[in-house]
PDB file of N, CA and C in Angstrom:
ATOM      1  N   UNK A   1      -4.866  12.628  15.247  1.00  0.00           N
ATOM      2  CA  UNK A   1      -4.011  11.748  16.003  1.00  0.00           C
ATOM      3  C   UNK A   1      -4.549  11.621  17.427  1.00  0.00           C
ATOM      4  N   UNK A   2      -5.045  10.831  17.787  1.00  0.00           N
ATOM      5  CA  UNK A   2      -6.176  10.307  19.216  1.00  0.00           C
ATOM      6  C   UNK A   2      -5.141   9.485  20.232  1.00  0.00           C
ATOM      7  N   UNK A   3      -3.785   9.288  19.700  1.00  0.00           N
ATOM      8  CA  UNK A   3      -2.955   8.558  20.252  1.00  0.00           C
ATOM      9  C   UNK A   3      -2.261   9.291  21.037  1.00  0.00           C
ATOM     10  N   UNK A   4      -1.993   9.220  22.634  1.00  0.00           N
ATOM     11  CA  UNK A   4      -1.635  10.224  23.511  1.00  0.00           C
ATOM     12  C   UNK A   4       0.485  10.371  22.455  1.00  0.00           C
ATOM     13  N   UNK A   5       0.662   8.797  22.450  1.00  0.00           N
ATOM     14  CA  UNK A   5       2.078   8.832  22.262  1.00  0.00           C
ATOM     15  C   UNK A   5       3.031   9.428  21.120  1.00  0.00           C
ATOM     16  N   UNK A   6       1.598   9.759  19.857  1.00  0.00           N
ATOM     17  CA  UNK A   6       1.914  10.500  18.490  1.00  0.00           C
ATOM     18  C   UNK A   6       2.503  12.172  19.553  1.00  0.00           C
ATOM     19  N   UNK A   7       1.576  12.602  20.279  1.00  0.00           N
ATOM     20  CA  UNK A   7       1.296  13.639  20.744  1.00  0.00           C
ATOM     21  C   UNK A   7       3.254  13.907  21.376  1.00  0.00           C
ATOM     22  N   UNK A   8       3.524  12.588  22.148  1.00  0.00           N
ATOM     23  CA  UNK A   8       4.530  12.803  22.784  1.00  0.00           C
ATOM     24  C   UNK A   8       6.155  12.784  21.742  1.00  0.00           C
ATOM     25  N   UNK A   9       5.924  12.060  20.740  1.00  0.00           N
ATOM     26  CA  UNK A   9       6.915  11.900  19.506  1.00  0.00           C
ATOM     27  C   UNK A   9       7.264  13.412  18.932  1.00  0.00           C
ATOM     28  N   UNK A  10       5.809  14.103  19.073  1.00  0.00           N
ATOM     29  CA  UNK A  10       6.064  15.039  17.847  1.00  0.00           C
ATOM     30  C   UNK A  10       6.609  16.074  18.940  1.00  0.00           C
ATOM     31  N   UNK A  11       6.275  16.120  19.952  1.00  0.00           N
ATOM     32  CA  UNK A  11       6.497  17.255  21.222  1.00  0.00           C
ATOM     33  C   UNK A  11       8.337  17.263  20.835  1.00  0.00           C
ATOM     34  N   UNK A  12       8.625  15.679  21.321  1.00  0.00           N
ATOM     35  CA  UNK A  12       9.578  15.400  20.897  1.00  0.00           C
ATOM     36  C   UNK A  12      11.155  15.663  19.844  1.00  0.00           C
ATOM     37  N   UNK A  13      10.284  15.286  18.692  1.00  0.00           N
ATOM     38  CA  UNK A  13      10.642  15.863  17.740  1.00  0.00           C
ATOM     39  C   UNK A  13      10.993  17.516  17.438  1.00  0.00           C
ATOM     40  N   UNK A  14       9.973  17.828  18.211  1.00  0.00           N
ATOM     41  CA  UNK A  14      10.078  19.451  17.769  1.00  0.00           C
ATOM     42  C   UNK A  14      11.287  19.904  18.549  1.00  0.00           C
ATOM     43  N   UNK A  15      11.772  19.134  19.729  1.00  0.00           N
ATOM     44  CA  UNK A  15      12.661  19.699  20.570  1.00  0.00           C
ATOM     45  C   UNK A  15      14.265  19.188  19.693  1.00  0.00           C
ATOM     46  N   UNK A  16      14.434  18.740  18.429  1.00  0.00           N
ATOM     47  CA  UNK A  16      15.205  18.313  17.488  1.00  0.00           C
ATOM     48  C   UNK A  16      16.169  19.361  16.754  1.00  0.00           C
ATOM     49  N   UNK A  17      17.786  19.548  17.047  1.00  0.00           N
ATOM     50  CA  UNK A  17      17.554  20.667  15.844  1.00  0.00           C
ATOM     51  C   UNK A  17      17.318  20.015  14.640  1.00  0.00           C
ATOM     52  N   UNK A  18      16.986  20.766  13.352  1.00  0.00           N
ATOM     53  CA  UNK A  18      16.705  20.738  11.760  1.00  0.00           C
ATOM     54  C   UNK A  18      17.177  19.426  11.359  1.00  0.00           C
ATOM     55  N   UNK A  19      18.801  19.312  11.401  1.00  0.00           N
ATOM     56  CA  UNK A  19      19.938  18.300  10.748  1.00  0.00           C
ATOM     57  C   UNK A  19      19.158  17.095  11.468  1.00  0.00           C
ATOM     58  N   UNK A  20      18.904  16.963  12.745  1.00  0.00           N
ATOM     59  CA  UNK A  20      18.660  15.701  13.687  1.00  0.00           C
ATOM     60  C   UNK A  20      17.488  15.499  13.304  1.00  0.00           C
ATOM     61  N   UNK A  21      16.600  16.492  12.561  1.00  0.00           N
ATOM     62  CA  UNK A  21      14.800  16.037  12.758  1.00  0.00           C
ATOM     63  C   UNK A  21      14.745  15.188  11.077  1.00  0.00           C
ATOM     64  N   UNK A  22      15.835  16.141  10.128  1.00  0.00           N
ATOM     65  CA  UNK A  22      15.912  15.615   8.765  1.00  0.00           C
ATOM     66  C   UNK A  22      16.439  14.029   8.676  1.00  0.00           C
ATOM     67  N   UNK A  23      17.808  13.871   9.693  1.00  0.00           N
ATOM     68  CA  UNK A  23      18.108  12.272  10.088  1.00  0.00           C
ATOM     69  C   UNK A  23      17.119  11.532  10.253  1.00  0.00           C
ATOM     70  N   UNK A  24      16.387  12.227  11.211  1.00  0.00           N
ATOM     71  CA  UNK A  24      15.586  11.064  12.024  1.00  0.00           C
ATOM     72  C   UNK A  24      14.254  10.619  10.647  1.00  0.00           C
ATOM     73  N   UNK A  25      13.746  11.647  10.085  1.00  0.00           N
ATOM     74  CA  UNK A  25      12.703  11.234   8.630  1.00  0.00           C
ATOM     75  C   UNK A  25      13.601  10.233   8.098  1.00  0.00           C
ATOM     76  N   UNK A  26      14.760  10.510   7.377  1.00  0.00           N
ATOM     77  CA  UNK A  26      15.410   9.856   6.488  1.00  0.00           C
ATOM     78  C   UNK A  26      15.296   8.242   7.004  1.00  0.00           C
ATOM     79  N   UNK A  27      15.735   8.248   8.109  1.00  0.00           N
ATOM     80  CA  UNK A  27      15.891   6.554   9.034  1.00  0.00           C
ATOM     81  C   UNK A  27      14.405   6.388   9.119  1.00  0.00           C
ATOM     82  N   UNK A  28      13.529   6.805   9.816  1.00  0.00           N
ATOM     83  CA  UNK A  28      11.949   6.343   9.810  1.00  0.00           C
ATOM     84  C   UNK A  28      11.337   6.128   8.265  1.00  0.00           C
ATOM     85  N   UNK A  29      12.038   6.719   7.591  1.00  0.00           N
ATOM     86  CA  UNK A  29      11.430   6.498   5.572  1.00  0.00           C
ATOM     87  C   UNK A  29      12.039   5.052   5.527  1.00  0.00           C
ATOM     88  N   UNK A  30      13.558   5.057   5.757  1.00  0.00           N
ATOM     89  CA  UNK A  30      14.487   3.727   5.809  1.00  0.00           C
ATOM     90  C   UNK A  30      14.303   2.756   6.082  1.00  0.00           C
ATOM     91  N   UNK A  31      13.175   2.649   7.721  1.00  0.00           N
ATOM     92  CA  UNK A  31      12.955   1.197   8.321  1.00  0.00           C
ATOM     93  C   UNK A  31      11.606   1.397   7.964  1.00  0.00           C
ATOM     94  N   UNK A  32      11.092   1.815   7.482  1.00  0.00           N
ATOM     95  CA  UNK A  32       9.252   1.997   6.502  1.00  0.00           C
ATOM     96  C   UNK A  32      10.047   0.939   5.578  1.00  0.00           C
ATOM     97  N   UNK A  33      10.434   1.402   4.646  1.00  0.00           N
ATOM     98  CA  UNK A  33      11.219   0.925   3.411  1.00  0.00           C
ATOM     99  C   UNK A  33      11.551  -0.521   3.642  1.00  0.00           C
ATOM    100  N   UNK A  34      12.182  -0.757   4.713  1.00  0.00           N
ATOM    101  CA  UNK A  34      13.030  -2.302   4.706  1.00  0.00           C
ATOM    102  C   UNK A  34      11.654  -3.054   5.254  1.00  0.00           C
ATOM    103  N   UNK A  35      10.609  -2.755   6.013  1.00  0.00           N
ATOM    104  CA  UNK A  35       9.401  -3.755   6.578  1.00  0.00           C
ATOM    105  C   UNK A  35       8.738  -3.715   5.255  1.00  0.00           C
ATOM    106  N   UNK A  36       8.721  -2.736   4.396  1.00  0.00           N
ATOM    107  CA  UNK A  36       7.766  -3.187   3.230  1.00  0.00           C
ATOM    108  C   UNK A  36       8.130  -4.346   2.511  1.00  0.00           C
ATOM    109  N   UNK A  37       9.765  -4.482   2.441  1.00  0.00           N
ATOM    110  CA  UNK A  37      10.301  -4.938   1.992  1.00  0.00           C
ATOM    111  C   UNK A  37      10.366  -6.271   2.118  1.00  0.00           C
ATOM    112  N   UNK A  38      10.195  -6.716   3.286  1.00  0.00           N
ATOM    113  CA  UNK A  38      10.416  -7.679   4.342  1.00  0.00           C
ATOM    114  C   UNK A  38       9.154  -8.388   4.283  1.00  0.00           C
ATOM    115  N   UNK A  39       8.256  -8.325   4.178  1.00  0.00           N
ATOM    116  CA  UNK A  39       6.470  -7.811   4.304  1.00  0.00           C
ATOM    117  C   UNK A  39       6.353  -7.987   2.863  1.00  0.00           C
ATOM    118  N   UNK A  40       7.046  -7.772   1.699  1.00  0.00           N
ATOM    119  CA  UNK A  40       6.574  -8.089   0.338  1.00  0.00           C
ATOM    120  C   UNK A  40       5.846  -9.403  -0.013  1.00  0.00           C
ATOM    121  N   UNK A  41       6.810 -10.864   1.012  1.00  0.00           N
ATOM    122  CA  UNK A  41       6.010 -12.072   0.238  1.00  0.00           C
ATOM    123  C   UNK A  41       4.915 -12.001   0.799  1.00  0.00           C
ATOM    124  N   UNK A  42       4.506 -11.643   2.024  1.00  0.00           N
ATOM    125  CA  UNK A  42       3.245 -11.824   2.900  1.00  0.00           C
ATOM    126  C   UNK A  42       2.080 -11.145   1.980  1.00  0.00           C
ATOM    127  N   UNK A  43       2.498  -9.993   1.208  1.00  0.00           N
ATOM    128  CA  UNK A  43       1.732  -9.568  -0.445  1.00  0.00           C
ATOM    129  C   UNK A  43       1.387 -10.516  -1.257  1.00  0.00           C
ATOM    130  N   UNK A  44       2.125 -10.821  -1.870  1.00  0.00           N
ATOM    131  CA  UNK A  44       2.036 -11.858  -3.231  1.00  0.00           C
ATOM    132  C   UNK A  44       1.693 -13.330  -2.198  1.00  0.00           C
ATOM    133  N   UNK A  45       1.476 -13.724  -1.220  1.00  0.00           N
ATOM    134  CA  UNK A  45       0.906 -14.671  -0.569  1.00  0.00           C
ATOM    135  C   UNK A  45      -0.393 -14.430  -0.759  1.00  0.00           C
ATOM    136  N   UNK A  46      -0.571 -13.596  -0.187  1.00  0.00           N
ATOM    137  CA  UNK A  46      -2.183 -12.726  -0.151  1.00  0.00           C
ATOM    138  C   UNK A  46      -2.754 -12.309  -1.481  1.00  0.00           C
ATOM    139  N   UNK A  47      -2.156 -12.000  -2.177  1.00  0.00           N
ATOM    140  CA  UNK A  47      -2.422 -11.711  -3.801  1.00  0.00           C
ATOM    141  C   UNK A  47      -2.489 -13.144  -4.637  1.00  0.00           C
ATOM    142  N   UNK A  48      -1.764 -14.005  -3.911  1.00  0.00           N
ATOM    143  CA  UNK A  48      -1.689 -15.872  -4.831  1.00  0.00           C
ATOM    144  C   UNK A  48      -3.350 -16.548  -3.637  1.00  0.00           C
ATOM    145  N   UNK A  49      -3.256 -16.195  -2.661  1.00  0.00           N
ATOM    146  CA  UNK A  49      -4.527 -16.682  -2.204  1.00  0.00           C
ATOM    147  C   UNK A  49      -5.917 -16.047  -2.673  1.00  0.00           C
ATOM    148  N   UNK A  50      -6.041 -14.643  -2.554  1.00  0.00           N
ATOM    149  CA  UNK A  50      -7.134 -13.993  -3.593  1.00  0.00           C
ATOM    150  C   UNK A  50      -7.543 -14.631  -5.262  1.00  0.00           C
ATOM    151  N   UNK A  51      -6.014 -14.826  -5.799  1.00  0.00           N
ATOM    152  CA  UNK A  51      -6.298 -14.867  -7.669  1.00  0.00           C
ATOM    153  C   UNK A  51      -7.290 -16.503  -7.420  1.00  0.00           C
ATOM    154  N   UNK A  52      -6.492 -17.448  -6.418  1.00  0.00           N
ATOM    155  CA  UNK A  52      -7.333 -18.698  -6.471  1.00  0.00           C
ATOM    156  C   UNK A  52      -8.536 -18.923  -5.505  1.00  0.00           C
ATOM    157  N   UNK A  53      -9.296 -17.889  -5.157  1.00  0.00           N
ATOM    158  CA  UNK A  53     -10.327 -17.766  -3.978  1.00  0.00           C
ATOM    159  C   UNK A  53     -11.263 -17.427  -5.141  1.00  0.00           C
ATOM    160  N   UNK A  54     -12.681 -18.793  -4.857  1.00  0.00           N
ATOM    161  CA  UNK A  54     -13.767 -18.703  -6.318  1.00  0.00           C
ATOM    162  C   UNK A  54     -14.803 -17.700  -6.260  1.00  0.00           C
ATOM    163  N   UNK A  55     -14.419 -17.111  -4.972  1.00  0.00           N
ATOM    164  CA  UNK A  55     -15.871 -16.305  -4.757  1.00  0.00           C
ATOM    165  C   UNK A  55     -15.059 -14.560  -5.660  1.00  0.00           C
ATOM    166  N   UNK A  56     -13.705 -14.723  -5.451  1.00  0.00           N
ATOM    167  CA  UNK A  56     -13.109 -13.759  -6.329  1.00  0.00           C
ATOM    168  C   UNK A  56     -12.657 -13.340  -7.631  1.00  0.00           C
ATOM    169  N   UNK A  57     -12.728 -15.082  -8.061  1.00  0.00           N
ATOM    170  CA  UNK A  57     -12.797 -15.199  -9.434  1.00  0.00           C
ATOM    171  C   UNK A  57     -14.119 -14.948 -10.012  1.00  0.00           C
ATOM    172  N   UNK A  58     -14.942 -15.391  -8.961  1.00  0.00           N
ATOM    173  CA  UNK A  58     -16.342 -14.934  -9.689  1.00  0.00           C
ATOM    174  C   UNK A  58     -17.051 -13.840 -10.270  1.00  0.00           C
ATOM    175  N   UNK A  59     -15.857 -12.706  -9.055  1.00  0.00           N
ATOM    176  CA  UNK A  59     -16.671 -11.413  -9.081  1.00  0.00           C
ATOM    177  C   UNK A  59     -15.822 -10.995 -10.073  1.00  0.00           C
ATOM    178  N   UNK A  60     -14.515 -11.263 -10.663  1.00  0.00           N
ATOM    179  CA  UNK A  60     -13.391 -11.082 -11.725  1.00  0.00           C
ATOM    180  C   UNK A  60     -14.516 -11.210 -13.062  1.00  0.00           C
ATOM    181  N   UNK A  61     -15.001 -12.330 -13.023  1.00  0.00           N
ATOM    182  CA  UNK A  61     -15.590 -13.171 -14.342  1.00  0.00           C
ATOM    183  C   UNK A  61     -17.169 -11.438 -14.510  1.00  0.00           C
ATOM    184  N   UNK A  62     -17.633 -11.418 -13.309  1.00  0.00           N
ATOM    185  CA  UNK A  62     -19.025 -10.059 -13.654  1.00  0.00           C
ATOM    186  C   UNK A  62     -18.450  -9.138 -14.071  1.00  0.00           C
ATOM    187  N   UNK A  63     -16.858  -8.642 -13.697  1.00  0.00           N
ATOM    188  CA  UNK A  63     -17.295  -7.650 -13.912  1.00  0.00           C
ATOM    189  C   UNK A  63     -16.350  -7.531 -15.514  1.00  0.00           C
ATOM    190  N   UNK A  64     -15.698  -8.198 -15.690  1.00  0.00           N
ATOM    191  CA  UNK A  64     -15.309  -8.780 -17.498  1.00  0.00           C
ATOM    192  C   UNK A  64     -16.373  -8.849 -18.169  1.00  0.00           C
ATOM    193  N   UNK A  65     -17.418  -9.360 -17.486  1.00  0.00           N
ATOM    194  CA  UNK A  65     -18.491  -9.801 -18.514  1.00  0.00           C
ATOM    195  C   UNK A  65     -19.270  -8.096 -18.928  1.00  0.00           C
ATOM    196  N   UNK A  66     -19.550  -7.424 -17.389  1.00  0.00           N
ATOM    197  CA  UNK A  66     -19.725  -6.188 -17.448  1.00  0.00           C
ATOM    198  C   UNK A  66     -19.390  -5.269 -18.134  1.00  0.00           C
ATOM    199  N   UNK A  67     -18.100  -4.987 -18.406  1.00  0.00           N
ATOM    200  CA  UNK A  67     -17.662  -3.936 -19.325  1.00  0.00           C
ATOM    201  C   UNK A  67     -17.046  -4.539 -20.527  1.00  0.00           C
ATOM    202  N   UNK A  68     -17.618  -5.871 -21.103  1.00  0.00           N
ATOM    203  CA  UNK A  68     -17.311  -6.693 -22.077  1.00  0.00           C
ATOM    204  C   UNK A  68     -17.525  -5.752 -23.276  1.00  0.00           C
ATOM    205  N   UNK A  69     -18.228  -5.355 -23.162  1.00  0.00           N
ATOM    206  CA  UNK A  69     -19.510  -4.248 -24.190  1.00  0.00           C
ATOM    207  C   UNK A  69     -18.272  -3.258 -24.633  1.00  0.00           C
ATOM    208  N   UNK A  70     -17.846  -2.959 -23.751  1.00  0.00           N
ATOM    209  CA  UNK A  70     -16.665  -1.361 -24.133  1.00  0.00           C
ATOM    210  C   UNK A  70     -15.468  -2.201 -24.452  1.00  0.00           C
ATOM    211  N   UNK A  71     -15.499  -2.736 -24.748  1.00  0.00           N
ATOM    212  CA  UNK A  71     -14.100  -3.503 -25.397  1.00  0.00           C
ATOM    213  C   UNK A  71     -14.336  -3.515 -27.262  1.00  0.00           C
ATOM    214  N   UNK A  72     -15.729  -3.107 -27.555  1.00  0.00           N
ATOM    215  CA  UNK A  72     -15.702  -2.850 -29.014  1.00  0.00           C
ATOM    216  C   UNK A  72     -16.054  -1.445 -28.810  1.00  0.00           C
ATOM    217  N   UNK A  73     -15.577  -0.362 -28.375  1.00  0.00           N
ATOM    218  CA  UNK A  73     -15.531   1.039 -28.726  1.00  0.00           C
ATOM    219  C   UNK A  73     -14.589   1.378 -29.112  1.00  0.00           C
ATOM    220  N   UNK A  74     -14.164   0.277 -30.041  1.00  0.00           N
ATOM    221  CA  UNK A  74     -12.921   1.224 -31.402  1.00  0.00           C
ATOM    222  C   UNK A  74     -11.575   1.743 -30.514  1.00  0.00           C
ATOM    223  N   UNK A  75     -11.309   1.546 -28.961  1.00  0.00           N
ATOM    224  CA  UNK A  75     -10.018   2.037 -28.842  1.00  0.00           C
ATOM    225  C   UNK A  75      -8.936   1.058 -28.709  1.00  0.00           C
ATOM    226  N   UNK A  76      -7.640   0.880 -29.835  1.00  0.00           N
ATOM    227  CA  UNK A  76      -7.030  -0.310 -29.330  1.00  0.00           C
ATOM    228  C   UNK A  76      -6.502  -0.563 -28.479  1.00  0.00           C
ATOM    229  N   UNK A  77      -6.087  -1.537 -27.583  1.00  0.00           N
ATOM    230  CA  UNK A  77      -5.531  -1.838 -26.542  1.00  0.00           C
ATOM    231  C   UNK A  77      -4.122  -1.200 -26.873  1.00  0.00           C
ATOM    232  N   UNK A  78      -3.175  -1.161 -25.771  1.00  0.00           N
ATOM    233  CA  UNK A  78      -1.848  -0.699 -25.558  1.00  0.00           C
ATOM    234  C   UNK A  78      -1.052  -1.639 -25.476  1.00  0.00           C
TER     235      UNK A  78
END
């Protein structure tokens, strides 16, 4: 952690009792949780611009073609 302000959080933190330091994870897991959340379409934006980007389909198409071969080693699909 190279960041002077991690340094000052955790100083911080430590000065927490137990109950207040366990709150405070629970709420920092919480607003992690709701930006992922929030932040999901900006995913599947980025995941719908990749599937139709040709230089990615291309490399999709090598490497199918690549391990085309192990698709007859007798194990059936699931």
């Amino acid at each position: 952690m190279g960041n002077p302000i991690f340094s000052q959080i955790e100083d911080s933190f430590n000065q927490l009792s137990i109950s207040d330091q366990l709150w405070l994870i629970e709420r920092l897991a919480h607003l992690a949780h709701e930006a992922t959340l929030k932040n999901g379409n900006d995913v599947e934006q980025q995941l719908a611009l990749m599937a139709n980007d040709p230089e990615i389909r291309r490399e999709l198409e090598n490497i199918e073609r690549e391990f085309s071969q192990a698709e007859a080693d007798g194990l059936e699909t699931v």
